[in-house]
N, C-alpha and C. Protein backbone atom coordinates (compact mmCIF):
# COMPACT_ATOMS: atom_id res chain seq x y z
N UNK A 1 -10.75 -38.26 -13.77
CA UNK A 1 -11.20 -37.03 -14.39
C UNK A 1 -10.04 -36.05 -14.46
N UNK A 2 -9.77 -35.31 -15.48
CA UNK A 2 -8.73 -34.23 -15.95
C UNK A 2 -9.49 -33.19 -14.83
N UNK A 3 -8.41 -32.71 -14.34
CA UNK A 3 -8.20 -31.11 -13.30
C UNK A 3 -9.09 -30.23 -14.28
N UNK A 4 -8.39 -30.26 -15.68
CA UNK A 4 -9.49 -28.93 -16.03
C UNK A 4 -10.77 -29.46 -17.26
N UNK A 5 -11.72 -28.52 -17.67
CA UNK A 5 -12.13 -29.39 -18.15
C UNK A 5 -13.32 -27.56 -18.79
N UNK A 6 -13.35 -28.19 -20.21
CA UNK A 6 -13.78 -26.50 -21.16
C UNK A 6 -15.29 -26.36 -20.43
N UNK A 7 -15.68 -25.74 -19.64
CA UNK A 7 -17.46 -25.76 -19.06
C UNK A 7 -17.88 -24.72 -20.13
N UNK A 8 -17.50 -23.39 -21.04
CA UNK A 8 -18.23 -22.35 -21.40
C UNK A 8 -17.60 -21.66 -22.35
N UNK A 9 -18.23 -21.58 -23.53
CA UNK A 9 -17.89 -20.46 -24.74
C UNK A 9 -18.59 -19.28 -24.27
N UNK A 10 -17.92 -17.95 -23.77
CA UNK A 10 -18.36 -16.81 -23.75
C UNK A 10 -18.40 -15.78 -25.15
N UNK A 11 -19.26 -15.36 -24.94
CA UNK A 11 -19.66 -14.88 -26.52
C UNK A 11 -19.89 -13.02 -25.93
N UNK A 12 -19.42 -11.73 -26.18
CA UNK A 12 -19.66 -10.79 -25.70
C UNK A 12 -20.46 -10.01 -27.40
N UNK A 13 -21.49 -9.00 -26.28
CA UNK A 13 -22.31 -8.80 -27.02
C UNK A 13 -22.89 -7.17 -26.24
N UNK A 14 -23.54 -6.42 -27.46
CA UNK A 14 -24.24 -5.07 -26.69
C UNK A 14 -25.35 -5.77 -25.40
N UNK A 15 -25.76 -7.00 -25.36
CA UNK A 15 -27.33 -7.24 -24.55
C UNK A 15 -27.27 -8.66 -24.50
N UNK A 16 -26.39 -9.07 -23.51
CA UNK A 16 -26.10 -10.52 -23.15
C UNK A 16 -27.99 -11.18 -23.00
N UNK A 17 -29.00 -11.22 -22.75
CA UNK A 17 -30.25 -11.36 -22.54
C UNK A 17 -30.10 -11.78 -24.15
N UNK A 18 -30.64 -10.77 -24.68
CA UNK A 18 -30.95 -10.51 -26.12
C UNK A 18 -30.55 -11.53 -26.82
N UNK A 19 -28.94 -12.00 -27.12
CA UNK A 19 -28.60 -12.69 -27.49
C UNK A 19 -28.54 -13.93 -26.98
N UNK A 20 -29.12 -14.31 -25.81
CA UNK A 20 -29.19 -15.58 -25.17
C UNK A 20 -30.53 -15.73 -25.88
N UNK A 21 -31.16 -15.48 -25.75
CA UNK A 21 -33.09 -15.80 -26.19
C UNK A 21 -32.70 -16.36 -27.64
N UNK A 22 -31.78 -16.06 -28.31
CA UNK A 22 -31.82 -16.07 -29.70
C UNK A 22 -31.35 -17.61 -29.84
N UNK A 23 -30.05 -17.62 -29.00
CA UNK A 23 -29.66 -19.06 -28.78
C UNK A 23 -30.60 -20.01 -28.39
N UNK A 24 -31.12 -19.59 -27.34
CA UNK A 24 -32.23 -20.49 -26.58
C UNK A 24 -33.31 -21.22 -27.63
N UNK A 25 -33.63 -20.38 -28.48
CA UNK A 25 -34.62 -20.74 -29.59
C UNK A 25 -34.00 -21.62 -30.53
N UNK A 26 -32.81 -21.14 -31.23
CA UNK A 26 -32.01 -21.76 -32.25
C UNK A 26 -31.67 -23.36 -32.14
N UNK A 27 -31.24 -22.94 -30.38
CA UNK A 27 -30.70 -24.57 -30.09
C UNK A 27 -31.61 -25.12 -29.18
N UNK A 28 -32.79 -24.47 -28.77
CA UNK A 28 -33.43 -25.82 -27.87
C UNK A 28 -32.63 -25.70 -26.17
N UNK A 29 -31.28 -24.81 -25.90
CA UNK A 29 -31.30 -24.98 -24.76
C UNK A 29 -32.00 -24.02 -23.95
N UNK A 30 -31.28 -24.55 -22.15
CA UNK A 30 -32.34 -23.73 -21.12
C UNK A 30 -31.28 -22.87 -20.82
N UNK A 31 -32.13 -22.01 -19.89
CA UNK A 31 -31.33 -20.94 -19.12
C UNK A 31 -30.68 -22.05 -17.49
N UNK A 32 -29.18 -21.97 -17.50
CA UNK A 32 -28.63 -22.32 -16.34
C UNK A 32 -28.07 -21.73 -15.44
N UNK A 33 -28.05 -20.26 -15.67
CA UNK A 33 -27.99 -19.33 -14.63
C UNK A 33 -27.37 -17.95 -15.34
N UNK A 34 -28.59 -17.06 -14.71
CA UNK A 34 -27.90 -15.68 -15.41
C UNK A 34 -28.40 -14.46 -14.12
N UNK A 35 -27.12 -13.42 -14.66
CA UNK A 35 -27.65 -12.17 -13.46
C UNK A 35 -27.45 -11.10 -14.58
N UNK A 36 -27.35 -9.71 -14.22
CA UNK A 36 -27.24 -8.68 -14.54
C UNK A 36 -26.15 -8.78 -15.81
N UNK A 37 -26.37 -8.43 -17.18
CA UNK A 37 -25.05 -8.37 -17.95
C UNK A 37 -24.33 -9.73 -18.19
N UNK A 38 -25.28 -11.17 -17.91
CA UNK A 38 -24.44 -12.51 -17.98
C UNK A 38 -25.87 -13.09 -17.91
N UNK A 39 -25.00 -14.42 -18.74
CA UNK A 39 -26.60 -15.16 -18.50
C UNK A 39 -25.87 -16.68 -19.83
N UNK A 40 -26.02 -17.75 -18.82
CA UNK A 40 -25.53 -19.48 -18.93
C UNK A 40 -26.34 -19.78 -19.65
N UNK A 41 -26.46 -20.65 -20.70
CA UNK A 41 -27.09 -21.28 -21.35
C UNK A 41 -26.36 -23.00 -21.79
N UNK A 42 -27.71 -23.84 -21.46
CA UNK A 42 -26.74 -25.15 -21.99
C UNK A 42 -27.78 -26.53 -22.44
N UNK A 43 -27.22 -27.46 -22.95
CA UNK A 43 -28.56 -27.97 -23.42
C UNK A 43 -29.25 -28.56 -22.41
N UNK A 44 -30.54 -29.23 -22.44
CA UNK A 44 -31.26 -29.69 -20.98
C UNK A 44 -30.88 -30.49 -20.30
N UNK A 45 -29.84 -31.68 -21.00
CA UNK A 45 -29.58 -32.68 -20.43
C UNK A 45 -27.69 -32.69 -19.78
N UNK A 46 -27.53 -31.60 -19.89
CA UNK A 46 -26.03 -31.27 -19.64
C UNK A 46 -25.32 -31.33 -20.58
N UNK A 47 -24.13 -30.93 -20.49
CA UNK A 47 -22.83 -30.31 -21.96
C UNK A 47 -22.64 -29.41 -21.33
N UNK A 48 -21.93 -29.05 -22.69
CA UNK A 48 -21.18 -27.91 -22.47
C UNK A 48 -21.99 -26.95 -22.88
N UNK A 49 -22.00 -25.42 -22.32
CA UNK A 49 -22.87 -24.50 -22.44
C UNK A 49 -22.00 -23.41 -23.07
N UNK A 50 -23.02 -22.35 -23.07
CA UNK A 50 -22.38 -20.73 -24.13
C UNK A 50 -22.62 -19.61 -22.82
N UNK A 51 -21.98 -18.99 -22.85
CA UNK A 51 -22.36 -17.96 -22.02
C UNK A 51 -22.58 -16.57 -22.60
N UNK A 52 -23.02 -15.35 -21.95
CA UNK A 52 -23.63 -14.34 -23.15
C UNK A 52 -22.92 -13.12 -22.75
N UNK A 53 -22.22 -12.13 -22.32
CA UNK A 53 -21.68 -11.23 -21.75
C UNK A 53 -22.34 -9.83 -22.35
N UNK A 54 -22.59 -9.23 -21.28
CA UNK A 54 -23.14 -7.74 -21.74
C UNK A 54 -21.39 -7.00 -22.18
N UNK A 55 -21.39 -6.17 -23.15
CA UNK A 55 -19.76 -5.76 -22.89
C UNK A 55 -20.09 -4.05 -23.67
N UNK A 56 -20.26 -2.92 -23.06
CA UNK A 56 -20.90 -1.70 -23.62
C UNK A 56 -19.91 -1.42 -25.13
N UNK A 57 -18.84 -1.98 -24.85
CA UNK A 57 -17.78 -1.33 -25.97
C UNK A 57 -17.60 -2.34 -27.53
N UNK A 58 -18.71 -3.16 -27.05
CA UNK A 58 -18.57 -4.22 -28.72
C UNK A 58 -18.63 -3.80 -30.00
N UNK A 59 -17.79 -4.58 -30.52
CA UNK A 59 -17.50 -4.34 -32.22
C UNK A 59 -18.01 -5.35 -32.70
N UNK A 60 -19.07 -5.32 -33.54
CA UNK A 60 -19.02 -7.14 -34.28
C UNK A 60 -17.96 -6.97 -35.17
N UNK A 61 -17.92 -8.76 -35.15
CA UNK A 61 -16.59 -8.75 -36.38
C UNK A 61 -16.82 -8.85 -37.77
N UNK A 62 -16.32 -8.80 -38.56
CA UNK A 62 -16.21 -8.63 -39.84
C UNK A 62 -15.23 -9.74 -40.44
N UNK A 63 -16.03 -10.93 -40.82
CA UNK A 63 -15.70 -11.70 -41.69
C UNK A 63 -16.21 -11.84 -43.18
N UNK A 64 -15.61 -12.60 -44.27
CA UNK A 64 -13.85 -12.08 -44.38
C UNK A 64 -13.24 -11.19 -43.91
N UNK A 65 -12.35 -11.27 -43.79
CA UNK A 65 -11.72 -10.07 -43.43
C UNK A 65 -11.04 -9.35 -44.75
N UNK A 66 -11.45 -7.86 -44.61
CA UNK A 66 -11.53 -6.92 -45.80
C UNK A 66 -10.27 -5.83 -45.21
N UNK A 67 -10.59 -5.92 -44.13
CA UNK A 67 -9.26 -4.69 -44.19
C UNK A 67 -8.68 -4.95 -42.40
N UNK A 68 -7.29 -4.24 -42.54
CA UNK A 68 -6.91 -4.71 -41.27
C UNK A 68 -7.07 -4.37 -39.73
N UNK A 69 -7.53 -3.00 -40.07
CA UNK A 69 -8.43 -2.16 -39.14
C UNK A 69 -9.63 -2.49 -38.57
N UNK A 70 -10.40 -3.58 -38.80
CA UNK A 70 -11.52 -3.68 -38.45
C UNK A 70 -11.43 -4.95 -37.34
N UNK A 71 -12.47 -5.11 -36.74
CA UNK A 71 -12.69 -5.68 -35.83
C UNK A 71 -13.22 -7.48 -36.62
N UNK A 72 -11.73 -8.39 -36.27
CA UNK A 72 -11.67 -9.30 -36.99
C UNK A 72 -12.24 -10.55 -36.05
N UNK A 73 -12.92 -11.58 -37.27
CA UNK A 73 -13.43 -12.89 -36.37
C UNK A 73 -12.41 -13.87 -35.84
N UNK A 74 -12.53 -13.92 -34.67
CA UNK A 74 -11.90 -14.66 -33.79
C UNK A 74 -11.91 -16.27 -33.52
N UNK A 75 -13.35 -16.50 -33.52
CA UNK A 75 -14.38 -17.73 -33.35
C UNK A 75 -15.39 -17.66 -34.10
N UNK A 76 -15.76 -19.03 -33.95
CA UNK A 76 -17.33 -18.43 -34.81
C UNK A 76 -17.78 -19.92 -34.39
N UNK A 77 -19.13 -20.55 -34.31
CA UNK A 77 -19.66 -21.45 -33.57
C UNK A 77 -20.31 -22.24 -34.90
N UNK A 78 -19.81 -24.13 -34.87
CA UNK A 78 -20.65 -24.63 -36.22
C UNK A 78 -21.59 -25.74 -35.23
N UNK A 79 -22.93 -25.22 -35.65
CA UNK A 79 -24.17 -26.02 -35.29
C UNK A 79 -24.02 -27.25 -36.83
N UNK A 80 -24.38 -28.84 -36.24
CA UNK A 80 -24.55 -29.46 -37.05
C UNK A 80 -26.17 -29.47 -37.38
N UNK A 81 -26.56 -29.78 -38.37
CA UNK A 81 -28.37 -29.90 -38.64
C UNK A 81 -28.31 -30.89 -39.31
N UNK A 82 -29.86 -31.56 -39.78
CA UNK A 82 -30.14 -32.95 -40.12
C UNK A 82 -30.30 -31.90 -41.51
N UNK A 83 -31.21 -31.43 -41.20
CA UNK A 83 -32.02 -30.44 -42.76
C UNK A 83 -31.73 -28.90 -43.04
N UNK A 84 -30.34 -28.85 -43.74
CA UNK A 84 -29.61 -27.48 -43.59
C UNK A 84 -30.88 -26.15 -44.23
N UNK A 85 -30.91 -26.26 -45.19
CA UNK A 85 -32.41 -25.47 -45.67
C UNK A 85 -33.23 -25.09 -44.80
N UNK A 86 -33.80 -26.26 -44.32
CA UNK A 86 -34.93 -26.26 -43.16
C UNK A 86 -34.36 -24.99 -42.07
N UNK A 87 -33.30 -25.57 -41.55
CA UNK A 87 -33.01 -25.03 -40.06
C UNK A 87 -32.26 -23.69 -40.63
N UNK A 88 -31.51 -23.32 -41.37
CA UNK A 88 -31.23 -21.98 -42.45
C UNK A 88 -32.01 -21.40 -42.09
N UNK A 89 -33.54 -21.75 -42.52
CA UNK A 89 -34.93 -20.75 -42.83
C UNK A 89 -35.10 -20.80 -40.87
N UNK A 90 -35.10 -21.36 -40.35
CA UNK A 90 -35.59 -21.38 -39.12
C UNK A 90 -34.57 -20.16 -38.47
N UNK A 91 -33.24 -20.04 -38.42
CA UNK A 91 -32.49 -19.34 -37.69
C UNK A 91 -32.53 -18.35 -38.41
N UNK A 92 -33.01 -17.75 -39.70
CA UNK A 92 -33.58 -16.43 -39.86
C UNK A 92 -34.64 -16.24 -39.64
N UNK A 93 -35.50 -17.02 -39.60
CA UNK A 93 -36.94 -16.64 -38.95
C UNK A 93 -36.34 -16.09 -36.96
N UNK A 94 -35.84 -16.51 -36.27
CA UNK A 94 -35.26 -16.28 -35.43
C UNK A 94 -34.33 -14.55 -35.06
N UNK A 95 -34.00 -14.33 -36.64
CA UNK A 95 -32.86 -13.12 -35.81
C UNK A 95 -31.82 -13.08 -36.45
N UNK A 96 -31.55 -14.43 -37.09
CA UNK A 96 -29.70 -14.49 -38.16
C UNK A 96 -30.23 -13.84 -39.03
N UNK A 97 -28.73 -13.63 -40.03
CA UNK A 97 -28.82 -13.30 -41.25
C UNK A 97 -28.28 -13.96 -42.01
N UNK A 98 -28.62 -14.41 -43.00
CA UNK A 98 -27.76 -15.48 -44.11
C UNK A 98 -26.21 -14.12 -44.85
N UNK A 99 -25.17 -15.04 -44.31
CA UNK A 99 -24.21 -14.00 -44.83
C UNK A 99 -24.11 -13.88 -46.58
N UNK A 100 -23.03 -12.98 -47.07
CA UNK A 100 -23.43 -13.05 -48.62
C UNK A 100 -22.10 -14.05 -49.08
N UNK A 101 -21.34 -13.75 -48.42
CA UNK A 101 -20.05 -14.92 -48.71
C UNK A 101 -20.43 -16.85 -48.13
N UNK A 102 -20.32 -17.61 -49.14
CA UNK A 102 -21.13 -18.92 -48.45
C UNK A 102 -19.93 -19.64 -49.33
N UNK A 103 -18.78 -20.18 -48.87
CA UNK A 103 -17.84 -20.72 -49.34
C UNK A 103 -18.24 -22.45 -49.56
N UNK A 104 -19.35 -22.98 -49.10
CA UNK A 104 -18.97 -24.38 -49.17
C UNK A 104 -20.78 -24.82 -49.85
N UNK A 105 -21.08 -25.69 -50.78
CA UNK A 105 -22.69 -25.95 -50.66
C UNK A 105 -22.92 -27.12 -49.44
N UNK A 106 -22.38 -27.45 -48.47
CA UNK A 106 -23.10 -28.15 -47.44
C UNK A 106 -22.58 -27.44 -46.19
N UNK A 107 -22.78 -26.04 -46.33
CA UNK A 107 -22.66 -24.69 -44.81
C UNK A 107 -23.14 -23.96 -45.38
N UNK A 108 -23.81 -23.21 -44.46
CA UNK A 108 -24.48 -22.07 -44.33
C UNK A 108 -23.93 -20.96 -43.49
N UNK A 109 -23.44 -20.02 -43.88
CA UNK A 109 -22.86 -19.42 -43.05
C UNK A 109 -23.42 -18.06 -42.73
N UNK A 110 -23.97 -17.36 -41.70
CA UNK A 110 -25.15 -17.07 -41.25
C UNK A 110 -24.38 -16.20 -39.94
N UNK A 111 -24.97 -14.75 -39.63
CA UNK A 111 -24.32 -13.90 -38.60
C UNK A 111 -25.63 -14.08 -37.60
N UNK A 112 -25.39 -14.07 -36.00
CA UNK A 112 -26.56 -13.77 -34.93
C UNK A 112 -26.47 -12.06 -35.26
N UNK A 113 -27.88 -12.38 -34.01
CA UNK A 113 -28.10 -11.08 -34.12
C UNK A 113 -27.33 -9.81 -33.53
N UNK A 114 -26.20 -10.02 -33.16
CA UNK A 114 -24.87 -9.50 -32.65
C UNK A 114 -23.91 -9.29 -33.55
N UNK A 115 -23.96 -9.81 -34.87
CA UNK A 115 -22.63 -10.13 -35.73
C UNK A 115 -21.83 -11.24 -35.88
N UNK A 116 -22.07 -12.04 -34.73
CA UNK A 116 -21.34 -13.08 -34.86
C UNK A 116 -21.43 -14.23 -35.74
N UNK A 117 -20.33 -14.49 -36.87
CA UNK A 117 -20.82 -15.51 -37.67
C UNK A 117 -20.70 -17.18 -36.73
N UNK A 118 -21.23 -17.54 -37.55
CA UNK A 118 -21.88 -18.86 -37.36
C UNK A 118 -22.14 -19.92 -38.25
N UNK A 119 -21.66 -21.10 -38.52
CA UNK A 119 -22.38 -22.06 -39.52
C UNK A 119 -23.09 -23.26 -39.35
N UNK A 120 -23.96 -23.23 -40.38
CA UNK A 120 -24.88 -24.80 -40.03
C UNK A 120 -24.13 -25.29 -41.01
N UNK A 121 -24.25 -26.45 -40.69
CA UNK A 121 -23.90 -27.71 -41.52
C UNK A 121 -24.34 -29.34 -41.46
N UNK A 122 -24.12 -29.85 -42.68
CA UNK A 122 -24.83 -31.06 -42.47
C UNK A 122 -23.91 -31.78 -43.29
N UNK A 123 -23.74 -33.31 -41.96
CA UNK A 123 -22.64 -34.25 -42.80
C UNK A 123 -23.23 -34.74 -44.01
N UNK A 124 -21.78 -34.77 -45.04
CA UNK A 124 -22.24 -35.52 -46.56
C UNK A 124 -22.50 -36.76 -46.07
């Protein structure tokens, strides 16, 4: 086994909670440990998990990027889906927003309820 090894995408947000529930729904995982301002999430059967960070001073980012001043995307997380449509409509029923820029027809590219973009996709 490698010394190190990636356990957690931290994701910072106004309401680490808030935005975990959203995940929790989207993807089906559980809660694996959270306290005050933090809170683990990962799927049931083990992987790799997301973590949620309370952070009072957040900017969502702004993708594309339009100007240089703004608070630019860094990361952004691609969920694969069987039925992009389907699960589209499901993660706005949830809390996303379908963004207005959609560069590809097999992604969806879609902000949480934090700002953070995000895409579904489904292999050709």
């Amino acid at each position: 086994m490698s010394p190190t090894r990636l356990s957690t995408v931290v994701l910072d947000t106004h309401d680490a909670h808030k935005l975990a529930g959203f995940y929790l729904r989207l993807l089906g995982y559980v809660i694996r440990a959270e306290e005050p301002g933090w809170v683990l999430i990962g799927p049931p059967d083990g992987g790799t998990a997301l973590s949620f960070q309370t952070e009072p001073a957040y900017v969502p980012p702004e993708w594309p990027s339009r100007w240089p001043e703004e608070q630019q995307m860094m990361m952004h997380l691609d969920i694969e889906v069987d039925d992009l449509e389907t699960e589209t409509a499901r993660a706005v029923a949830e809390g996303a927003t379908l963004h207005e820029y959609q560069p590809q027809d097999d992604v969806r590219v879609l902000c949480d309820p934090a700002g953070h973009p995000f895409c579904l996709w489904r292999q050709e």
